[in-house]
C-alpha atoms as a PDB file:
ATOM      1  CA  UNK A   1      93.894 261.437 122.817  1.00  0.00           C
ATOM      2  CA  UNK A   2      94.805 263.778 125.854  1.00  0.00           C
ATOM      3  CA  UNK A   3      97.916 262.153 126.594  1.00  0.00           C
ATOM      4  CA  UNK A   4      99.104 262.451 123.184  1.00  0.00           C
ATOM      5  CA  UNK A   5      97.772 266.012 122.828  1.00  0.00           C
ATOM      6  CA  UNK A   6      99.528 266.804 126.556  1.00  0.00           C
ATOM      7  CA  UNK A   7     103.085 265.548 125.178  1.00  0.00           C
ATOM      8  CA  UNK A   8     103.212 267.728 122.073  1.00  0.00           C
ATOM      9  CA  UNK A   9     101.124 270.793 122.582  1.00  0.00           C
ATOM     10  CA  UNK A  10      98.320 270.110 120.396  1.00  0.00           C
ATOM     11  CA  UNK A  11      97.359 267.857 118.019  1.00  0.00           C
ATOM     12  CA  UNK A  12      99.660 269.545 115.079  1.00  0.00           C
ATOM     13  CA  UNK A  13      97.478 269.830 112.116  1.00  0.00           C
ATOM     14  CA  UNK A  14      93.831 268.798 111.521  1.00  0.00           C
ATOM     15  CA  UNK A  15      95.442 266.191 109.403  1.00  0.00           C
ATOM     16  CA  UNK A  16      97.578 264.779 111.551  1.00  0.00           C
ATOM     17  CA  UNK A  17      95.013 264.945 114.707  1.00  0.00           C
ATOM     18  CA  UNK A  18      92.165 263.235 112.500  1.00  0.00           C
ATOM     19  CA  UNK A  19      94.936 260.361 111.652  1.00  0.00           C
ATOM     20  CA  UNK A  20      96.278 259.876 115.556  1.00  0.00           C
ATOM     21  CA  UNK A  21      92.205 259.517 116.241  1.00  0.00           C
ATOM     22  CA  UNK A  22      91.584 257.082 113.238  1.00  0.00           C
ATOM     23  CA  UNK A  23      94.942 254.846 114.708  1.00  0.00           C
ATOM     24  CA  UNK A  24      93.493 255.110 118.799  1.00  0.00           C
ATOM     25  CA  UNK A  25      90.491 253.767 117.032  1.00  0.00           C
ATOM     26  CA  UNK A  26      91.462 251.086 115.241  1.00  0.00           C
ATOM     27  CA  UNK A  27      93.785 249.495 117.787  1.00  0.00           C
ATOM     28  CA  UNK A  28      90.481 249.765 120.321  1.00  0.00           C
ATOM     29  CA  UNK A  29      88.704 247.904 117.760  1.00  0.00           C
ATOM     30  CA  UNK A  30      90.383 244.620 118.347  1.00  0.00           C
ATOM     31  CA  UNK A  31      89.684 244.537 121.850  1.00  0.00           C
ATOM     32  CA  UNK A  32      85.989 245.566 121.515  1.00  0.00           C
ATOM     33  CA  UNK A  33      83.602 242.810 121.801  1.00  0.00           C
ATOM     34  CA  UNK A  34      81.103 241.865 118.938  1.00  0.00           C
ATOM     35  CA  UNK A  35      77.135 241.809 118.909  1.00  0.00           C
ATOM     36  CA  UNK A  36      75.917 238.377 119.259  1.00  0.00           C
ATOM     37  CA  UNK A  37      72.690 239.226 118.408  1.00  0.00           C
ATOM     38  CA  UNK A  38      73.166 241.384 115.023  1.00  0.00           C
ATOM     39  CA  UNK A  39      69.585 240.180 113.149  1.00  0.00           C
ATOM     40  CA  UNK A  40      68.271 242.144 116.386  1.00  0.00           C
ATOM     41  CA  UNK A  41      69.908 245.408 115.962  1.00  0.00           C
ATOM     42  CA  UNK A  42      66.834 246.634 113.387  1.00  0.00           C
ATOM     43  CA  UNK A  43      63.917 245.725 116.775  1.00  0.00           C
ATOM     44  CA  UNK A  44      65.588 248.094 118.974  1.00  0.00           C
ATOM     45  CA  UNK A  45      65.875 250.472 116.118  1.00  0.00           C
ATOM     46  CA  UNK A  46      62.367 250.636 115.760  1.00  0.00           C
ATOM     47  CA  UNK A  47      61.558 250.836 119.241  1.00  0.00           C
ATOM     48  CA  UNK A  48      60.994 247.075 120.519  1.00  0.00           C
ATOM     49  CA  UNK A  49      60.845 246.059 123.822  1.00  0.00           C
ATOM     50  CA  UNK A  50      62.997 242.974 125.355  1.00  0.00           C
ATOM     51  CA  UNK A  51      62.822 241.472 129.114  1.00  0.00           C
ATOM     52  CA  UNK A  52      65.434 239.514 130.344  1.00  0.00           C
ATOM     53  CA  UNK A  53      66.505 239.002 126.189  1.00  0.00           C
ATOM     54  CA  UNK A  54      63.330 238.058 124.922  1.00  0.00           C
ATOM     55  CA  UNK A  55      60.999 240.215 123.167  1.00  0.00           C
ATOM     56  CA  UNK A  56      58.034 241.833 124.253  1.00  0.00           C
ATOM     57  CA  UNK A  57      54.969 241.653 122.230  1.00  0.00           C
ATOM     58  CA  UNK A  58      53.529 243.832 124.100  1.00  0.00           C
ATOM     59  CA  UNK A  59      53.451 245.248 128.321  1.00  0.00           C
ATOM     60  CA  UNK A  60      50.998 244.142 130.049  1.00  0.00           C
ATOM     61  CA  UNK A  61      48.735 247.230 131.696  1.00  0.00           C
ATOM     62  CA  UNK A  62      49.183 247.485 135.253  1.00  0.00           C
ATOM     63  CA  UNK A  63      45.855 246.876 137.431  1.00  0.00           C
END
């Protein structure tokens, strides 16, 4: 967005700054990589653990 915002002064209106955003966006979107591991996303939501991608029931105490 700075290079575009360097060029012309500003980003014009709020309008047209919000739509230059929403297009940077979407054309990053195709090169942004997916998550493999989607049915996942809700365990590290609620705080799960993983090691080396598996889950951890639960850490061991340290002696």
């Amino acid at each position: 967005m700075r290079l575009r915002t360097k060029v012309t002064k500003g980003a014009g209106s709020p309008t047209a700054g919000l739509a230059t955003v929403f297009k940077l966006v979407e054309s990053a979107q195709a090169r942004w990589r997916a998550v493999n591991g989607a049915h996942l996303v809700p365990l590290v939501r609620a705080g799960a653990h993983f090691s080396k991608g598996r889950l951890v029931e639960r850490e061991e105490l340290a002696a």
